[in-house]
C-alpha atoms as a PDB file:
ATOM      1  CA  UNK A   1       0.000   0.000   0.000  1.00  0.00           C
ATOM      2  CA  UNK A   2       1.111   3.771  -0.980  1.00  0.00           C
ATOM      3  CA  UNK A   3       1.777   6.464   1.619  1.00  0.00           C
ATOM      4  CA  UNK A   4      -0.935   8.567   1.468  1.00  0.00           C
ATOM      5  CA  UNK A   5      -0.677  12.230   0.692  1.00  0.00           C
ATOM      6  CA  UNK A   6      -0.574  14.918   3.547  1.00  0.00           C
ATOM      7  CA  UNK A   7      -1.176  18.836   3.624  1.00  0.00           C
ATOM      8  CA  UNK A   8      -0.787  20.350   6.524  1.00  0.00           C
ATOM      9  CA  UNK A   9      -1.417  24.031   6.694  1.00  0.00           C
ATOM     10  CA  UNK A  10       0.519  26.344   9.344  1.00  0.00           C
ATOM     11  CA  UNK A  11      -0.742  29.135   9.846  1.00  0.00           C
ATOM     12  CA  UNK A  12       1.838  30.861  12.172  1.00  0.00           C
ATOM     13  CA  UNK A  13       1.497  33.712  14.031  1.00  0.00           C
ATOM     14  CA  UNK A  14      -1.194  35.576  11.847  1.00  0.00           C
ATOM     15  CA  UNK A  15      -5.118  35.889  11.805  1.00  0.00           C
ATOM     16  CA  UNK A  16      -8.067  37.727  13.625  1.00  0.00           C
ATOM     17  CA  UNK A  17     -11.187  35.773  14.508  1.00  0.00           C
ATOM     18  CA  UNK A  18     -12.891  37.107  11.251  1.00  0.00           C
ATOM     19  CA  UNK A  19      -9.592  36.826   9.240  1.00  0.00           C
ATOM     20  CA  UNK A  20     -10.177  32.706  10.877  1.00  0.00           C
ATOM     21  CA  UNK A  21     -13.765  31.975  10.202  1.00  0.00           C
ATOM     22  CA  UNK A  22     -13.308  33.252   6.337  1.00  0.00           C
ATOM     23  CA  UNK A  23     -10.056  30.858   5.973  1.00  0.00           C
ATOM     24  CA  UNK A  24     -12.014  28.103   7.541  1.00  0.00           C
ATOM     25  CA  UNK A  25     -15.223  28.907   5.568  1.00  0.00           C
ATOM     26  CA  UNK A  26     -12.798  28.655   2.122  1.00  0.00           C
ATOM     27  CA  UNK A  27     -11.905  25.437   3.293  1.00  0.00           C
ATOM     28  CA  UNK A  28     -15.260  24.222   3.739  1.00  0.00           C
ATOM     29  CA  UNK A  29     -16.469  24.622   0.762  1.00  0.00           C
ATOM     30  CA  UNK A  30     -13.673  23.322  -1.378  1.00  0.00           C
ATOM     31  CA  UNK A  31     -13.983  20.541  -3.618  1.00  0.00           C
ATOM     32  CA  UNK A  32     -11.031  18.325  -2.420  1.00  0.00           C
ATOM     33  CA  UNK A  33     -10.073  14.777  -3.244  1.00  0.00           C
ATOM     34  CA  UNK A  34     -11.063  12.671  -0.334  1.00  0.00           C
ATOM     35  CA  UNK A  35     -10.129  11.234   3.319  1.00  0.00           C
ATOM     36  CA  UNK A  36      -8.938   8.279   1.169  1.00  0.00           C
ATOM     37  CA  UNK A  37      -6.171  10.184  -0.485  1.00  0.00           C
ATOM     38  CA  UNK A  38      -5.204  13.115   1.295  1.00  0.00           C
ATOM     39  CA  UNK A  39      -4.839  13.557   5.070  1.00  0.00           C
ATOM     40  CA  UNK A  40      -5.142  17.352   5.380  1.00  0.00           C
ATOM     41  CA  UNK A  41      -4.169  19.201   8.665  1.00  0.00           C
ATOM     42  CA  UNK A  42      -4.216  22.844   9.556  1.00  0.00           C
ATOM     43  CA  UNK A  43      -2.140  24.552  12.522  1.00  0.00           C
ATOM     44  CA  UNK A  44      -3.863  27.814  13.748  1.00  0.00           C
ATOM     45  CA  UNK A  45      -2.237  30.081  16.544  1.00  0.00           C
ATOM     46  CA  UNK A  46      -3.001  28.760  20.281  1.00  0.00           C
ATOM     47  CA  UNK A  47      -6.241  31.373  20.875  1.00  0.00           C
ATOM     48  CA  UNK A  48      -7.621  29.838  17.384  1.00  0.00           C
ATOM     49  CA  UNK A  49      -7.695  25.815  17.842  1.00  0.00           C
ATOM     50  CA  UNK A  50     -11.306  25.507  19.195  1.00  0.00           C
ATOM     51  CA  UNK A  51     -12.804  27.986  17.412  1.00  0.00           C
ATOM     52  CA  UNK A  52     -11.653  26.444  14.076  1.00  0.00           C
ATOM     53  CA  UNK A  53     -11.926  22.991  15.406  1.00  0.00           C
ATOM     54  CA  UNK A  54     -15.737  23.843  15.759  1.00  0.00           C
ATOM     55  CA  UNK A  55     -16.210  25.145  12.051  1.00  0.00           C
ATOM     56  CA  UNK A  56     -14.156  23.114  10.103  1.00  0.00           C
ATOM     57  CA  UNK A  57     -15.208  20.248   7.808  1.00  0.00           C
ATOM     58  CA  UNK A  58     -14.850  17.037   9.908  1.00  0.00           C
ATOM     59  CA  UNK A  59     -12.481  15.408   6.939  1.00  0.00           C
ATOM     60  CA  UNK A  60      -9.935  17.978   7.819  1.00  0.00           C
ATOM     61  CA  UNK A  61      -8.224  18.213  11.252  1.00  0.00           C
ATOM     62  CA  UNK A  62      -6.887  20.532  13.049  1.00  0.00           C
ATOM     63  CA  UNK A  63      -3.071  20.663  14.973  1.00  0.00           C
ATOM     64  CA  UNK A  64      -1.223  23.413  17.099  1.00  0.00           C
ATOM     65  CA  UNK A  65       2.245  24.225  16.137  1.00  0.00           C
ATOM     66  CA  UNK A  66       4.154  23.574  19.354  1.00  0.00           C
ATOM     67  CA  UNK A  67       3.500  22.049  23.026  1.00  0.00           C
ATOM     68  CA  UNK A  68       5.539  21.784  26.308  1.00  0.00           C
ATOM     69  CA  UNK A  69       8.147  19.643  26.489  1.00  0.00           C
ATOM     70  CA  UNK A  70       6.733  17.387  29.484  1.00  0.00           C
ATOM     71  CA  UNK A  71       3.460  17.612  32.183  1.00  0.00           C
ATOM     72  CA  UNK A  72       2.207  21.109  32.580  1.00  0.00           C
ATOM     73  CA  UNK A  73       2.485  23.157  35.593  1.00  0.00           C
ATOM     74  CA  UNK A  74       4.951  26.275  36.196  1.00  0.00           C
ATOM     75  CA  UNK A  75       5.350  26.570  32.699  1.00  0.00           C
ATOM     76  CA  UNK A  76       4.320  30.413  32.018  1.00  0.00           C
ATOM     77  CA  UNK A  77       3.006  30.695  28.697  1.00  0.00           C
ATOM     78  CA  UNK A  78       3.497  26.977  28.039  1.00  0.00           C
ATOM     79  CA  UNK A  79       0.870  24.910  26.762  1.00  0.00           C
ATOM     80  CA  UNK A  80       1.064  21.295  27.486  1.00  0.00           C
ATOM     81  CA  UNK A  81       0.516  18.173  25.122  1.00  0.00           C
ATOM     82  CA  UNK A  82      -2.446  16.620  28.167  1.00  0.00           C
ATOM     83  CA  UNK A  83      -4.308  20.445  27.039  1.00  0.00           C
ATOM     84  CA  UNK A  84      -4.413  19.502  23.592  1.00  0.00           C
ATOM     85  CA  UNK A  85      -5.768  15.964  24.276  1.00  0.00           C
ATOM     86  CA  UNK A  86      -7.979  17.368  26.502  1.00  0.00           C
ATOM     87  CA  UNK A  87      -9.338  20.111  23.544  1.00  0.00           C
ATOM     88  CA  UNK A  88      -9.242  17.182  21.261  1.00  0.00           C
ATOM     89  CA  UNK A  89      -6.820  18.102  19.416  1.00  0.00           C
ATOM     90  CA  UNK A  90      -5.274  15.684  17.257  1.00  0.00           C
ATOM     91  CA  UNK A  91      -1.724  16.225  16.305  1.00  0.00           C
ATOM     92  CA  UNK A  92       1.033  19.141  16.955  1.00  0.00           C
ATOM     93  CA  UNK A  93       3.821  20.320  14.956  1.00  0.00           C
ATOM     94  CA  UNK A  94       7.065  20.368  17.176  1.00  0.00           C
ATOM     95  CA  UNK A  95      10.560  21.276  15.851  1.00  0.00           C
ATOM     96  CA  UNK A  96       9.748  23.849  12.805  1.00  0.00           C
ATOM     97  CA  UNK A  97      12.681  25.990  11.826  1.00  0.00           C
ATOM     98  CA  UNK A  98      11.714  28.898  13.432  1.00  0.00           C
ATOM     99  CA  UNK A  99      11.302  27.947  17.034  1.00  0.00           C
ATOM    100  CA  UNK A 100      14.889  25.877  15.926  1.00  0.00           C
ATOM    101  CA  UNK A 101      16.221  29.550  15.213  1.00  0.00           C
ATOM    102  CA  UNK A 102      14.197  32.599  16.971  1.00  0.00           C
ATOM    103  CA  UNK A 103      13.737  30.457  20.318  1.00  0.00           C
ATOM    104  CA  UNK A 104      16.935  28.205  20.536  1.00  0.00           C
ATOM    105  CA  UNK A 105      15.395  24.947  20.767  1.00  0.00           C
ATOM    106  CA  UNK A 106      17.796  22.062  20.393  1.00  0.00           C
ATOM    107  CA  UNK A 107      17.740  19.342  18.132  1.00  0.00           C
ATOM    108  CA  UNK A 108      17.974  16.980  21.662  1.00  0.00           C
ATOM    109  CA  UNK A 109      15.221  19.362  23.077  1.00  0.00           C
ATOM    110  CA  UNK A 110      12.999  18.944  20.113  1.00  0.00           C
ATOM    111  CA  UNK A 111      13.653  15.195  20.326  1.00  0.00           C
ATOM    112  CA  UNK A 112      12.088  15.349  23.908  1.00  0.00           C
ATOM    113  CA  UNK A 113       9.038  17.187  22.847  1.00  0.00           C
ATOM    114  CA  UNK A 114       8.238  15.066  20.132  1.00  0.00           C
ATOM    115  CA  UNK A 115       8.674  11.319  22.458  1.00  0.00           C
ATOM    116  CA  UNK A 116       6.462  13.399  25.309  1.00  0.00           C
ATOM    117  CA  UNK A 117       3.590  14.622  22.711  1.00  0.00           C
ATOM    118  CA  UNK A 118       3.705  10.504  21.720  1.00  0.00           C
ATOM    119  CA  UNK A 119       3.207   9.480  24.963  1.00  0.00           C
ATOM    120  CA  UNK A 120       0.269  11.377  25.723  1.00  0.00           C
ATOM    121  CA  UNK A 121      -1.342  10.161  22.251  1.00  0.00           C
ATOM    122  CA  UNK A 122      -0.764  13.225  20.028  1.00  0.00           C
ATOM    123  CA  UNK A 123       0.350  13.045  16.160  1.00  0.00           C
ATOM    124  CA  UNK A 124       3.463  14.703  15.643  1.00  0.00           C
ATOM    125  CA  UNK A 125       4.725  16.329  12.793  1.00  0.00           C
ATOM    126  CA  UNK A 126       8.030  17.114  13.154  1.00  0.00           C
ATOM    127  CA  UNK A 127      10.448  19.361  10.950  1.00  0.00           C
ATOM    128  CA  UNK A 128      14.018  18.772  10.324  1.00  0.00           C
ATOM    129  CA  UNK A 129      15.771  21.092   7.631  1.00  0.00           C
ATOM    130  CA  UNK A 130      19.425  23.030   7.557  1.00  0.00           C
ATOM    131  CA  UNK A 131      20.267  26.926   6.676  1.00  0.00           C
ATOM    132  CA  UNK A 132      21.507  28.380   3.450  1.00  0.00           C
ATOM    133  CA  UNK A 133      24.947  28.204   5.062  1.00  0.00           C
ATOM    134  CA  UNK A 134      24.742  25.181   5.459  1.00  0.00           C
ATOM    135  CA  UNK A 135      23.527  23.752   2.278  1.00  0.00           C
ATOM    136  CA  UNK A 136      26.241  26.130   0.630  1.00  0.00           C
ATOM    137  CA  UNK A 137      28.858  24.642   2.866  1.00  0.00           C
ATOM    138  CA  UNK A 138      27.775  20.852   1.553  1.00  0.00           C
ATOM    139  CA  UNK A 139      26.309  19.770   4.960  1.00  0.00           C
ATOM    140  CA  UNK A 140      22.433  19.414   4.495  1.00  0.00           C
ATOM    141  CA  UNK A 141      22.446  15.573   4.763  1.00  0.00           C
ATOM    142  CA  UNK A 142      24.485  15.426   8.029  1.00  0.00           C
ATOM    143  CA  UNK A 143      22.519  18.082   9.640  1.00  0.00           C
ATOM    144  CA  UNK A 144      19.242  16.964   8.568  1.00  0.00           C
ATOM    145  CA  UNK A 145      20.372  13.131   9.712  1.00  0.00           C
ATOM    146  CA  UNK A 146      21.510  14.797  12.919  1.00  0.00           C
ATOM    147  CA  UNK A 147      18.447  16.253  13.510  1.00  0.00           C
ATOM    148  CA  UNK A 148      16.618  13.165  12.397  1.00  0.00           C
ATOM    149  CA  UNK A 149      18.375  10.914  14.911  1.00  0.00           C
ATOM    150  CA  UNK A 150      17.494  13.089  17.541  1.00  0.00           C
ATOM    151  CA  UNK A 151      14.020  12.056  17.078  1.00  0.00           C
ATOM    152  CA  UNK A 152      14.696   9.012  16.176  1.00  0.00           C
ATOM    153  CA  UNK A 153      16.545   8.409  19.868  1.00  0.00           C
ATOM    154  CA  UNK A 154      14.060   9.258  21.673  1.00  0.00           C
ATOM    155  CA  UNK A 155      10.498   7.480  20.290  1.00  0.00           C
ATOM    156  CA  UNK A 156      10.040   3.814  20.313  1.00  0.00           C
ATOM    157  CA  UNK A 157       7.540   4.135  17.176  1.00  0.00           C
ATOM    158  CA  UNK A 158       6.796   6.113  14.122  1.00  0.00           C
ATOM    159  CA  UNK A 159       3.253   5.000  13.529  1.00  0.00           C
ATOM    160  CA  UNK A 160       1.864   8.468  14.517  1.00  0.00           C
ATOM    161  CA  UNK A 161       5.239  10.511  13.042  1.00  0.00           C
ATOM    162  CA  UNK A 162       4.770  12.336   9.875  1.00  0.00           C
ATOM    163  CA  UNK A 163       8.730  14.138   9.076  1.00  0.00           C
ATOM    164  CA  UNK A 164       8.537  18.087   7.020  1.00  0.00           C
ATOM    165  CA  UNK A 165      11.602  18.496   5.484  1.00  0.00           C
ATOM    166  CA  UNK A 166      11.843  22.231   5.449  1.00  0.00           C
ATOM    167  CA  UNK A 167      15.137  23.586   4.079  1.00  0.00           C
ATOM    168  CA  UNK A 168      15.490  26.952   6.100  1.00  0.00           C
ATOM    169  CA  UNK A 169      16.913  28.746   3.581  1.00  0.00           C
ATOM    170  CA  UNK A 170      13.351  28.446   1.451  1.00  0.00           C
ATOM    171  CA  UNK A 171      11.060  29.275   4.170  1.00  0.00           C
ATOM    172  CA  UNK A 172       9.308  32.453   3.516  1.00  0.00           C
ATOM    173  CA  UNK A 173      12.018  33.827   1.343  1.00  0.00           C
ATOM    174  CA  UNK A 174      10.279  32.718  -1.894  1.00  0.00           C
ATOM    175  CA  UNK A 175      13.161  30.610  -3.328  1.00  0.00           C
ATOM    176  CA  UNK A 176      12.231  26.689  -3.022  1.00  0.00           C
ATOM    177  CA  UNK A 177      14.141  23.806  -3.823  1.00  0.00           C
ATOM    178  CA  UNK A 178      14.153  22.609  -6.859  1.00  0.00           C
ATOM    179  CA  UNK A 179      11.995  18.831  -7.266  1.00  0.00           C
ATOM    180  CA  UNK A 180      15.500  17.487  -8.054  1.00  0.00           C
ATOM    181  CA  UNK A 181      17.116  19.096  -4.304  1.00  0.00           C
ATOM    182  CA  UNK A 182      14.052  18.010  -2.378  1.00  0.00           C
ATOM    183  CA  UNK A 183      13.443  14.865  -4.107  1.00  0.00           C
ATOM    184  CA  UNK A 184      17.680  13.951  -3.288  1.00  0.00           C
ATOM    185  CA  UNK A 185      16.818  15.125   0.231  1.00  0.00           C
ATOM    186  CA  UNK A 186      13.949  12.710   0.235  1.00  0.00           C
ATOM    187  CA  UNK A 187      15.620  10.002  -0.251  1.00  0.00           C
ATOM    188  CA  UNK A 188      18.595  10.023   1.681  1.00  0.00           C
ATOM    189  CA  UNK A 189      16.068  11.058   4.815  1.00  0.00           C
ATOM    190  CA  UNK A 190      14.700   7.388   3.523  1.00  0.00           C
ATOM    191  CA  UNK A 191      17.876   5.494   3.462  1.00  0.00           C
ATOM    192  CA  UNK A 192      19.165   7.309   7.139  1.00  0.00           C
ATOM    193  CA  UNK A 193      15.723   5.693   8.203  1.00  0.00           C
ATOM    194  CA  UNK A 194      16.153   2.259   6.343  1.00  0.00           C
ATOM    195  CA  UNK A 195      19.855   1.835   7.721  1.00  0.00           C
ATOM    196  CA  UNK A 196      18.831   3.653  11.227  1.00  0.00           C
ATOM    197  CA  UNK A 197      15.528   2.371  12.441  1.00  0.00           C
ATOM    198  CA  UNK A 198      13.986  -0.453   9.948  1.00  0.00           C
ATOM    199  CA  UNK A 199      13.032  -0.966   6.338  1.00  0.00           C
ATOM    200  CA  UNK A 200       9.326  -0.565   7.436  1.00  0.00           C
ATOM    201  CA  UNK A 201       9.842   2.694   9.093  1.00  0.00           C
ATOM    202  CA  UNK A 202      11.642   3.955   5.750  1.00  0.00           C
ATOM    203  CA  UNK A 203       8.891   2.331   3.644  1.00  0.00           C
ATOM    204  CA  UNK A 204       5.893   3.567   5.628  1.00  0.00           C
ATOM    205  CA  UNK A 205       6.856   7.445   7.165  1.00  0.00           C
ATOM    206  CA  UNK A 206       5.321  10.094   4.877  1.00  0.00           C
ATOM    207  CA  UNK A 207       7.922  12.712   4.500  1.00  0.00           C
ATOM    208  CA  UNK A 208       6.803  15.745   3.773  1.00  0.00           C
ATOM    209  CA  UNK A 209       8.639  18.909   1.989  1.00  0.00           C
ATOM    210  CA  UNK A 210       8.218  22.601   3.214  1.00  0.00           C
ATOM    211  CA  UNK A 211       9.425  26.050   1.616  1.00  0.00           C
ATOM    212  CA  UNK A 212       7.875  28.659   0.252  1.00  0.00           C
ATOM    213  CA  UNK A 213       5.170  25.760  -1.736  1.00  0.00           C
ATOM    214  CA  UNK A 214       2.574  27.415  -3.245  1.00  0.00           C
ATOM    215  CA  UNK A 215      -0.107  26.738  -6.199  1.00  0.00           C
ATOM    216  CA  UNK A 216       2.160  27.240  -8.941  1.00  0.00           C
ATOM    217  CA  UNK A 217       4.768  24.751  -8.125  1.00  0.00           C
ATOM    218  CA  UNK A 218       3.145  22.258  -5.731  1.00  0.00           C
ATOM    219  CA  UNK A 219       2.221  19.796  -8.734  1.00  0.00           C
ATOM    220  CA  UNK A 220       5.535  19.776 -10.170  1.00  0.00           C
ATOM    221  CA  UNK A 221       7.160  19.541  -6.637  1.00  0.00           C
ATOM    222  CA  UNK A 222       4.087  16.477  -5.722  1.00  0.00           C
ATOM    223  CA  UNK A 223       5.241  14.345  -8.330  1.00  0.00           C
ATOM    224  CA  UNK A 224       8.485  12.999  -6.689  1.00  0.00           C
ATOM    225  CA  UNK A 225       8.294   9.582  -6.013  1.00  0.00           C
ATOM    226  CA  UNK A 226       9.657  10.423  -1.856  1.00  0.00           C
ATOM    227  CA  UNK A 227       7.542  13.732  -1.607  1.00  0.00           C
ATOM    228  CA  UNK A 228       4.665  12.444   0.195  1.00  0.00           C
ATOM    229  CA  UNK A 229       3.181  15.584   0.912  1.00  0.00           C
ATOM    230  CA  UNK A 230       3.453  19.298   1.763  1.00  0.00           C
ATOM    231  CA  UNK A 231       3.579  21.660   5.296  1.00  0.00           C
ATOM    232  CA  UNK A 232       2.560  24.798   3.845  1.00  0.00           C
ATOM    233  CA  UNK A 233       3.385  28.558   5.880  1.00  0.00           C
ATOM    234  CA  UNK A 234       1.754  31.755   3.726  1.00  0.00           C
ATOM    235  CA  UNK A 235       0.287  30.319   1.091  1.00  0.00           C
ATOM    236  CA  UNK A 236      -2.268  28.161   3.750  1.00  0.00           C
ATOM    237  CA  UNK A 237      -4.109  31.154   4.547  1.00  0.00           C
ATOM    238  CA  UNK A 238      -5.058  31.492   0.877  1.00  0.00           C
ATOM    239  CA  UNK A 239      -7.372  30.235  -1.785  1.00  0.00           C
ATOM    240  CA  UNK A 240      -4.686  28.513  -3.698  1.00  0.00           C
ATOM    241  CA  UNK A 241      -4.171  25.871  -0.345  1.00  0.00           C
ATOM    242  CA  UNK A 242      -6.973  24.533  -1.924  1.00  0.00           C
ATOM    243  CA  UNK A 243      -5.348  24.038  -5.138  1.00  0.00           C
ATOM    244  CA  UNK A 244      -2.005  22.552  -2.952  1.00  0.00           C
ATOM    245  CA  UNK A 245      -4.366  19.674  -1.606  1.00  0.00           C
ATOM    246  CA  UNK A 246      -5.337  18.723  -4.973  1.00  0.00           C
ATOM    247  CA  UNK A 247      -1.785  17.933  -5.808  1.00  0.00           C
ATOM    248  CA  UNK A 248      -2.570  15.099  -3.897  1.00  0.00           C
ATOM    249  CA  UNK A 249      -3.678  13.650  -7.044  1.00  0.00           C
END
């Protein structure tokens, strides 16, 4: 059986609750290829999740883009992974880029976060990706394997793990990699898997590219064999998201 195709949508740190109901009522009444062929998740800000967890389509789920790194408690401004259980919430993004850069968090850090949102029954999807330095400097593979065994370490299963590949350097800059550069990135994320965990892990994670995707290159960048998917940043809070799930097919 095929990995099927995943969109997740994150939405950052943007919106107002009318800017949010007209995203969510876009996304309702898009014609999308179904449940069956495209697992499609979108990440609102904290303040957001139940609202849009109460409007959206019930094919489409909803995740928050971080949690705390263990139980809650003196955590100010923390929001633990037993809250987002307890809102329903289904899965969390843990690791993107930007928490990696702006707020220091370590790849052994991020590695905790994602084995403690596992434990308490969340879906993770967690985001491994290098700098423009370091892709010029011929190190993407052993930073994004670094990164990758960092997780790896720490969880005893993938079964509820979906990895974004998100090359920092293509993150809201407007440059993407090429389908060649994300596809090679693909596959060696693969083979660190295949020679690293197991041949079924490698076979069965969905490994999903993010950077700058948007409706004009998503088909050409969806038709590499080890692309299973996109996690989408501005272009998620537009119409053409729509046209970004239909890749799917």
């Amino acid at each position: 059986m095929g990995r099927k195709f995943f969109v997740g949508g994150n939405w950052k740190c943007n919106g107002t609750t009318e800017e949010v109901k007209k995203i969510v009522s876009m996304l309702n009444d898009a014609q999308v290829p179904s449940g069956d062929v495209v697992d499609v998740v979108v990440s609102p800000p904290f303040v957001f999740l139940p609202l849009v967890q109460s409007l959206l389509r019930s094919d489409f789920h909803v995740a928050a883009q971080n949690c705390w790194v263990r139980k809650g408690g003196a955590f100010t401004g923390e929001v633990s992974a037993e809250m987002l259980v307890n809102l329903g919430i289904p899965w969390v993004i843990i690791g993107h880029s930007e928490r990696r850069s702006l707020l220091n968090e370590s790849s052994e850090f991020i590695g905790d976060k994602v084995a403690y949102a596992l434990s308490q029954g969340l879906k993770v999807i967690a985001c491994v990706g290098e700098t423009l330095e370091q892709r010029e400097s011929g190190s993407t593979l052993e930073v994004v394997s670094a990164q990758t065994k960092a997780i790896a370490d720490k969880i005893p299963s993938w079964d509820n793990v979906v990895l974004a590949y998100e090359p920092v350097w293509a993150i809201g800059t407007g440059k993407v990699a090429t389908p060649a550069q994300a596809q090679e990135v693909h596959v060696e994320l693969r083979k660190w898997l295949h020679n690293n965990v197991s041949a079924e892990v490698a076979g069965s994670v969905r490994i999903i590219y993010g950077g700058s995707v948007n409706g004009a290159n998503c088909k050409e960048l969806a038709g590499q064999p080890d692309l299973d998917g996109f996690l989408v940043g501005g272009a998620s809070l537009k119409p053409e998201f729509v046209d970004i799930i239909k890749s799917a097919v």
